[in-house]
C-alpha atoms as a PDB file:
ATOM      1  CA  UNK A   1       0.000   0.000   0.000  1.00  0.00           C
ATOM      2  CA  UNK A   2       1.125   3.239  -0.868  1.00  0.00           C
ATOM      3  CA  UNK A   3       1.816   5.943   1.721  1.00  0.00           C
ATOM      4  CA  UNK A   4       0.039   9.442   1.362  1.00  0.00           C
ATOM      5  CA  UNK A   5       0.969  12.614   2.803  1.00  0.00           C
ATOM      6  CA  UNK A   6      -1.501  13.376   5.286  1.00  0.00           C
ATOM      7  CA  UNK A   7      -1.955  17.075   6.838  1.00  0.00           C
ATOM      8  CA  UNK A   8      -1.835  16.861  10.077  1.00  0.00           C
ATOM      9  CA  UNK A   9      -2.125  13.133  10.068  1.00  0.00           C
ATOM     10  CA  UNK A  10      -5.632  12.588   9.107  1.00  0.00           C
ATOM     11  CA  UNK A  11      -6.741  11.641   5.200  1.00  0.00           C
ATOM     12  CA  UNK A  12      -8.074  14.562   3.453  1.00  0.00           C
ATOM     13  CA  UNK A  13     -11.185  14.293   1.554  1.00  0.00           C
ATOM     14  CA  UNK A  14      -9.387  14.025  -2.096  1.00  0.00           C
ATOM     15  CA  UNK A  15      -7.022  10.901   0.036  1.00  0.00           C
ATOM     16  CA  UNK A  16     -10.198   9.524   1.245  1.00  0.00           C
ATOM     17  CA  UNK A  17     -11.882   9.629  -2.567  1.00  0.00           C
ATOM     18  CA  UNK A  18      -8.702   8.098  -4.301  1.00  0.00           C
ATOM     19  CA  UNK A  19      -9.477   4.681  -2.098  1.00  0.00           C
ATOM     20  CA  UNK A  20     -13.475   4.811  -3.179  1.00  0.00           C
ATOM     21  CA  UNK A  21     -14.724   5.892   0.488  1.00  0.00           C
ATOM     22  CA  UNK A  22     -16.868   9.121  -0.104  1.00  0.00           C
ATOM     23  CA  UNK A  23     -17.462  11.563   2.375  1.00  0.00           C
ATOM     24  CA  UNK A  24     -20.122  11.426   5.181  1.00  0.00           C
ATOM     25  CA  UNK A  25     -22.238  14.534   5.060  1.00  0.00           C
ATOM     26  CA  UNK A  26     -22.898  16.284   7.926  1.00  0.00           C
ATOM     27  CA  UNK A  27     -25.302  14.949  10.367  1.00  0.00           C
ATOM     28  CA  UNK A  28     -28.204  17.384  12.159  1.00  0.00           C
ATOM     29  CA  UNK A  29     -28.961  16.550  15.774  1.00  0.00           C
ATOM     30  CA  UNK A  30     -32.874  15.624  15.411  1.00  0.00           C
ATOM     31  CA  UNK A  31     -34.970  16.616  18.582  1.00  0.00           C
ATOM     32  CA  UNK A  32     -36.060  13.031  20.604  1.00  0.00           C
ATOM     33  CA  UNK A  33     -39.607  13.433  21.925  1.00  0.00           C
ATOM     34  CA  UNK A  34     -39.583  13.135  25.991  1.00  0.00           C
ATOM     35  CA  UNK A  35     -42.311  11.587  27.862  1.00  0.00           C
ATOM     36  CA  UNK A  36     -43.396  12.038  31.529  1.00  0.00           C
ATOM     37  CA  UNK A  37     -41.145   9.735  33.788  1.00  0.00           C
ATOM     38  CA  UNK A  38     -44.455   8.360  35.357  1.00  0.00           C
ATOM     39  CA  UNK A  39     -48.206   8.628  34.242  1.00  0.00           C
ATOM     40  CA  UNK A  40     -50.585   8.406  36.565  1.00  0.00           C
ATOM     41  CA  UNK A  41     -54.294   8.443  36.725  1.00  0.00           C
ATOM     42  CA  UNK A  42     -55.749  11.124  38.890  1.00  0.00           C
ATOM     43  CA  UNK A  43     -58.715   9.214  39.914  1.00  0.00           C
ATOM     44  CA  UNK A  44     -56.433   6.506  41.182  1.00  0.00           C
ATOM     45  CA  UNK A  45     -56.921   6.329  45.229  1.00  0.00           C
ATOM     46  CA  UNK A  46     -54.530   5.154  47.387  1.00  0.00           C
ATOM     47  CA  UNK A  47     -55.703   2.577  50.162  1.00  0.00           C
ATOM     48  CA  UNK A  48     -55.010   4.319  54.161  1.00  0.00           C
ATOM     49  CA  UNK A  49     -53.014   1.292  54.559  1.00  0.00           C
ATOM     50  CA  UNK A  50     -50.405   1.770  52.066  1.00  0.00           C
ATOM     51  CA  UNK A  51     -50.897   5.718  52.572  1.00  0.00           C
ATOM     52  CA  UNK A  52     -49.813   4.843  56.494  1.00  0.00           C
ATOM     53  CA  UNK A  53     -46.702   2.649  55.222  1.00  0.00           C
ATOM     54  CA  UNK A  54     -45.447   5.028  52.748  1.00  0.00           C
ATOM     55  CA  UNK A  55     -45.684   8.517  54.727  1.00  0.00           C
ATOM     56  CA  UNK A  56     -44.019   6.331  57.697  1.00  0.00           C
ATOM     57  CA  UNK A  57     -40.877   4.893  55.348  1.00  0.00           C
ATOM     58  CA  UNK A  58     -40.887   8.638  54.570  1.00  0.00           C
ATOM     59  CA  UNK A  59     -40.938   9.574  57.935  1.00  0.00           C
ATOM     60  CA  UNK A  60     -37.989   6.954  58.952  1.00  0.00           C
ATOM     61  CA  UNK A  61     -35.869   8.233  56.195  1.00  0.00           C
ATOM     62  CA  UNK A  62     -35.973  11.775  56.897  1.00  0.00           C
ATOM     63  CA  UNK A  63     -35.485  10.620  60.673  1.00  0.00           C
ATOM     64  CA  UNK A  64     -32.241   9.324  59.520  1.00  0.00           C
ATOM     65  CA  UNK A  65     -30.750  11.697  57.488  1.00  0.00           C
ATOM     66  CA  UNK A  66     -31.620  14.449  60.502  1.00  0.00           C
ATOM     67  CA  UNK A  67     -29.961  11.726  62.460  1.00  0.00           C
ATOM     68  CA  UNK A  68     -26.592  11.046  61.007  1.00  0.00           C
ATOM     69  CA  UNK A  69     -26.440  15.051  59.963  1.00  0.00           C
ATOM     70  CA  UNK A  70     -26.449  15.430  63.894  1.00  0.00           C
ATOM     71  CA  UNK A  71     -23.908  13.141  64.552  1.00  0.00           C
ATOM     72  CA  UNK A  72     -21.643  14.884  61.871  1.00  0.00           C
ATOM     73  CA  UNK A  73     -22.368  18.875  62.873  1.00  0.00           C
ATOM     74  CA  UNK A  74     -22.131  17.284  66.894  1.00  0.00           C
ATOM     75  CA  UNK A  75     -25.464  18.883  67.057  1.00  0.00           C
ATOM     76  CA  UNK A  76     -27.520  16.797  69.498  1.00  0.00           C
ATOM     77  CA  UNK A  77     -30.286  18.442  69.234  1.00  0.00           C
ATOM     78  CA  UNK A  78     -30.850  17.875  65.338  1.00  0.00           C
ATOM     79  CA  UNK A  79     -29.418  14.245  66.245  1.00  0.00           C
ATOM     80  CA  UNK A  80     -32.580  13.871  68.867  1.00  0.00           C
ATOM     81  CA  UNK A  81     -35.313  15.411  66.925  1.00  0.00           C
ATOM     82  CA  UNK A  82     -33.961  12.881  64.216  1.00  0.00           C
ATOM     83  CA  UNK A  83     -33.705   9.908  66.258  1.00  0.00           C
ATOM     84  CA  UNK A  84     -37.660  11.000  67.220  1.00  0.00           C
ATOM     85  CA  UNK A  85     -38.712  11.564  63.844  1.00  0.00           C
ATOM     86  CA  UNK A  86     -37.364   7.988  62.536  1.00  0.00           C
ATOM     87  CA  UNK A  87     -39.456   6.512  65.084  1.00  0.00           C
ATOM     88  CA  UNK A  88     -42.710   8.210  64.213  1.00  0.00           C
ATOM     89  CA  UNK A  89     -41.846   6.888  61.487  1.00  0.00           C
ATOM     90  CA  UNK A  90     -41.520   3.424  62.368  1.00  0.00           C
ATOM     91  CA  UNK A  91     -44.941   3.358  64.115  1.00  0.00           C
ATOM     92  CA  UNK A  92     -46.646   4.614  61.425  1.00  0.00           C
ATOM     93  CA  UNK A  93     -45.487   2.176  59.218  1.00  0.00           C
ATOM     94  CA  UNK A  94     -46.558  -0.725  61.468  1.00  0.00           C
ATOM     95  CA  UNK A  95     -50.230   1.314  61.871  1.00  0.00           C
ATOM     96  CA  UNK A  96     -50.924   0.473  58.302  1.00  0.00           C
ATOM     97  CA  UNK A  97     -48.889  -3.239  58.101  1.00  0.00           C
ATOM     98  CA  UNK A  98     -51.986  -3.691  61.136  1.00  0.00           C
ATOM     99  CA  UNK A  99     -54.251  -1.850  59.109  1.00  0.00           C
ATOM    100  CA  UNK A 100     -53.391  -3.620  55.922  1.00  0.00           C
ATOM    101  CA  UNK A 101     -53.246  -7.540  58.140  1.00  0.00           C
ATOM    102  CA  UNK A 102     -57.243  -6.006  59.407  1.00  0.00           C
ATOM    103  CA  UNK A 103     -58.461  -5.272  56.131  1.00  0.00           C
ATOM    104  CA  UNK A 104     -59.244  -1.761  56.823  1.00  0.00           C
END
């Protein structure tokens, strides 16, 4: 194979042409239709039960985050009212687990 000059080291169009390989022509970005992440019905009702469970989860979580933010800042009181928060949270979630076990 013969060697061509290249400028810069990269084929030139005419280079590119002399082996058969045409040029690609310039691509336009295209715009990609988005969707909602989630769809959701809005006469969908959520059961008390599983209303209870989530807002406690929610509950526990934030309760932890206060918690271990406490314990890094050394501020007890954020580390208490976290501590107290995550165990809301933990009762509610049993309410509805017994609501859920009931039937409501």
């Amino acid at each position: 194979m013969a060697k061509h000059k290249t400028k810069d080291g990269v084929l030139t169009e005419a280079d590119l042409a002399t082996y058969g390989i045409l040029p690609k022509p310039p691509v336009e970005p295209t715009l990609v239709k988005s969707y909602p992440a989630t769809t959701r019905r809005k006469d969908k009702v959520i059961k008390p039960s599983t209303q209870d469970r989530t807002e406690g989860k929610l509950h526990e979580v934030k309760g932890k985050v206060k918690e271990e933010v406490g314990k890094a800042m050394n501020a007890s009181d954020l580390e208490v009212s976290g501590e107290a928060e995550k165990n809301v949270g933990k009762v509610q979630n049993w309410i509805g687990r017994a609501e859920k076990a009931v039937g409501e």
